[in-house]
Protein backbone atom coordinates (compact mmCIF):
# COMPACT_ATOMS: atom_id res chain seq x y z
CA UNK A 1 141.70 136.86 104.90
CA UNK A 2 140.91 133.28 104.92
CA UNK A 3 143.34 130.59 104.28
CA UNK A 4 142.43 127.97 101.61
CA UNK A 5 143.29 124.48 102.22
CA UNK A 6 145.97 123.31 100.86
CA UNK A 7 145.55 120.49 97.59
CA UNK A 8 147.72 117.80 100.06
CA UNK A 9 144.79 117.68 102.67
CA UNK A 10 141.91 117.74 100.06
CA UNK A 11 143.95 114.07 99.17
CA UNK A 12 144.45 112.72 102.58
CA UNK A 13 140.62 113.99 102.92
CA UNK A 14 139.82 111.76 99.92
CA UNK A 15 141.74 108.92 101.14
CA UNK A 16 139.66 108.81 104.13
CA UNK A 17 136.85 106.89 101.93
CA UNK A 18 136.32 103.38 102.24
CA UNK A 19 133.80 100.96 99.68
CA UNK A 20 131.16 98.71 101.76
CA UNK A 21 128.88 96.46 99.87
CA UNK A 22 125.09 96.66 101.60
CA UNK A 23 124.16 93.26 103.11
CA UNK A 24 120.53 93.92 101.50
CA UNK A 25 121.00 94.48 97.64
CA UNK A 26 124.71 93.76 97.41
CA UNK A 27 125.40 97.29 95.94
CA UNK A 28 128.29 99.42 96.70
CA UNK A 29 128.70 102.73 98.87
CA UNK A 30 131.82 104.99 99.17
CA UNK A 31 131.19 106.16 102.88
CA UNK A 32 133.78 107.76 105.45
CA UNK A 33 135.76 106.06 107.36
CA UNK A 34 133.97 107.26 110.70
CA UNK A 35 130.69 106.82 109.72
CA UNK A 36 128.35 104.51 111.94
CA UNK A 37 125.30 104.34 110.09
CA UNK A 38 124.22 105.11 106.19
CA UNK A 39 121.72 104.37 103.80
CA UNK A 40 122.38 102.75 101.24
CA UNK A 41 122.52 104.79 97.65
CA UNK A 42 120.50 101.23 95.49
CA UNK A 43 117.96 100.00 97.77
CA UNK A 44 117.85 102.96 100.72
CA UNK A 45 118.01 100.56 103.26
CA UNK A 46 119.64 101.84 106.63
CA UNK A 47 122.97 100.50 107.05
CA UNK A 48 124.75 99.89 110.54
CA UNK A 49 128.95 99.78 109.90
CA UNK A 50 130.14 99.40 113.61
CA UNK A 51 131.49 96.56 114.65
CA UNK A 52 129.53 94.49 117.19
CA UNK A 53 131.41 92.63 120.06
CA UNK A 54 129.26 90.20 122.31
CA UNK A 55 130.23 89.16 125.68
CA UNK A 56 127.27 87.73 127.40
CA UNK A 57 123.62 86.44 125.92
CA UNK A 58 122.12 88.68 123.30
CA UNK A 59 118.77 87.70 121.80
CA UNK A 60 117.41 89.47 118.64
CA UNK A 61 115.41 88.75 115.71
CA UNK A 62 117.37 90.24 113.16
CA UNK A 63 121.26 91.54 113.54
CA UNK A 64 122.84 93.17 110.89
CA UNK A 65 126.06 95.37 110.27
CA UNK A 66 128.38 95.80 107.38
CA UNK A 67 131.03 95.62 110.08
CA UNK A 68 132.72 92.22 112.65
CA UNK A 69 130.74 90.40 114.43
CA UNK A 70 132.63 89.01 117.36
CA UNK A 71 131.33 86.45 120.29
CA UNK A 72 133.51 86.02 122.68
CA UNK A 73 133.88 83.03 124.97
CA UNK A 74 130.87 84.14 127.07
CA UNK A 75 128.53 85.81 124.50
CA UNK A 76 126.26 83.91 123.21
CA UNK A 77 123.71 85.16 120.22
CA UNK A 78 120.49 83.78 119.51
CA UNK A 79 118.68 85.57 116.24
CA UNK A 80 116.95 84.33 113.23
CA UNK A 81 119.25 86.01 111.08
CA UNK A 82 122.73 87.57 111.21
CA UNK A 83 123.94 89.74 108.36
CA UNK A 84 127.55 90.45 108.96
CA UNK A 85 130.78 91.66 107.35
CA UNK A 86 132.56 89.53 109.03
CA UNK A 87 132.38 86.90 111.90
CA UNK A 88 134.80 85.91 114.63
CA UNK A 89 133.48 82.58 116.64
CA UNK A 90 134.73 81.76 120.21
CA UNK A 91 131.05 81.58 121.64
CA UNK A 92 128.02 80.20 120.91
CA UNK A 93 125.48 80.77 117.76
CA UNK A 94 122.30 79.59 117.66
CA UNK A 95 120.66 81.66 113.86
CA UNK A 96 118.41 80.07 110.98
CA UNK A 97 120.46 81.96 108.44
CA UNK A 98 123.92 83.60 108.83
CA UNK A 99 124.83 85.37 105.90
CA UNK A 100 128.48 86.66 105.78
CA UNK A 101 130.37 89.20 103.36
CA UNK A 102 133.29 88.42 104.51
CA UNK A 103 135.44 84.88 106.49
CA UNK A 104 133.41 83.43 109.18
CA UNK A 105 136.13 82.01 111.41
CA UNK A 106 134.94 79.79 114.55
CA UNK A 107 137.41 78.65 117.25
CA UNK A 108 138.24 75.26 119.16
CA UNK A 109 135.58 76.54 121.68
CA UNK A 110 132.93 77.73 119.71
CA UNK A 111 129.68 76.65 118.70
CA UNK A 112 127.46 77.37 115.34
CA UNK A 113 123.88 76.33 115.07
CA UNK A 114 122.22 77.53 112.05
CA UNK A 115 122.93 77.75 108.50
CA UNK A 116 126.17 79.68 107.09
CA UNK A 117 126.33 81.08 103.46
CA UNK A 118 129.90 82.80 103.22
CA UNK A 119 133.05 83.17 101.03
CA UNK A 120 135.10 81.47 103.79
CA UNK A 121 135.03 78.92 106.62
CA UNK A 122 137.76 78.38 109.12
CA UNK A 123 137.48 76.18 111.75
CA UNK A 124 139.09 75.40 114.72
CA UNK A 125 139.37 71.76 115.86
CA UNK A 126 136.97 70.71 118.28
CA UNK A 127 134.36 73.12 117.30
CA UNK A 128 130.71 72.13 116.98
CA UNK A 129 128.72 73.02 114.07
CA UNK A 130 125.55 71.88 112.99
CA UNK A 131 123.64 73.22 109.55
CA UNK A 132 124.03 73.67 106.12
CA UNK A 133 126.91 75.84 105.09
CA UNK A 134 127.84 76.76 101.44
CA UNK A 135 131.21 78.56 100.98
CA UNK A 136 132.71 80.30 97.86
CA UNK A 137 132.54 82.81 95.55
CA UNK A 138 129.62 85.18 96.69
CA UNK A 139 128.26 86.16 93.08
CA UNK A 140 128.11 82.76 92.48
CA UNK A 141 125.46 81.43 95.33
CA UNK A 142 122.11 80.62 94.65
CA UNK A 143 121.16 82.59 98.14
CA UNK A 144 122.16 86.13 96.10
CA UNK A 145 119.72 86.36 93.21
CA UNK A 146 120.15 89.53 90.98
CA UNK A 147 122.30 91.10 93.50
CA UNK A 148 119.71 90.51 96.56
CA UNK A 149 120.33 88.05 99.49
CA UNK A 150 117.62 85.47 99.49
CA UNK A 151 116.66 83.25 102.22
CA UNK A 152 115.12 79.81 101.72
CA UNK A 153 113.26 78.27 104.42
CA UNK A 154 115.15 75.03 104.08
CA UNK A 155 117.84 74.36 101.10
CA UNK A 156 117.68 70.37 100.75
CA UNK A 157 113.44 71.22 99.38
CA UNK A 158 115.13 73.19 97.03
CA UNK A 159 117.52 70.97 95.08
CA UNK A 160 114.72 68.22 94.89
């Protein structure tokens, strides 16, 4: 005879959920905790949720993960855009757009080329940075219209 679980597991089991907000629509997903990779349940875009650690050069068009982003003091990214829960600075950035759900933290050492739309900045004296950042509340950018990130070429054309 089989045993049936027992109603204390079927709670840790449900406490084993975590919500993510998709970097593409701005909707929200209850996925596992161990879960790499979803789609997302609004727009059915595929979602990445690992973390990303860079230690050396790493060129890409397009990186994107609900998850950290971290460059250490050797990695270096170059992309157009970066679409990140999070981002930990001790490297070098070189992006057009770097959109952030989460802080964006950049150390002493680190460098950030590119523009930065995030709920939080913290920076580390003697860091270089160079673009157009706008921090706050994220529902309250201009870059997320109806819920969807938008990217403008170049934000200065737009306020004129």
């Amino acid at each position: 005879m089989a045993r049936q679980p027992s109603k204390k597991l079927k709670e840790e089991r449900s406490d084993d959920k975590v919500l993510i907000h998709c970097h593409e629509c701005g909707g929200e997903n209850e996925v596992s905790r161990r879960a790499m990779t979803i789609t997302c349940s609004k727009c059915f875009k595929p979602l990445k949720l690992e973390d990303i650690v860079v230690e050396r050069y790493d060129a890409r068009r397009t990186l994107a993960t609900v998850g950290v982003v971290t460059v250490e003091k050797k990695g270096q990214i170059v992309a157009d855009t970066i679409k990140c829960g999070a981002l930990i600075l001790r490297g070098q950035v070189k992006s057009k757009h770097v959109f952030s759900n989460g802080a964006v933290l950049v150390s002493p050492q680190a460098e950030l080329l590119g523009d930065v739309k995030a709920p939080s900045l913290a920076i580390g004296g003697g860091a270089k940075l160079d673009g157009y950042y706008e921090i706050g509340d994220l529902s309250t950018l201009p870059w997320r219209e109806n819920g969807k990130v938008v990217a403008e070429e170049n934000p200065d054309e737009s306020a004129a």
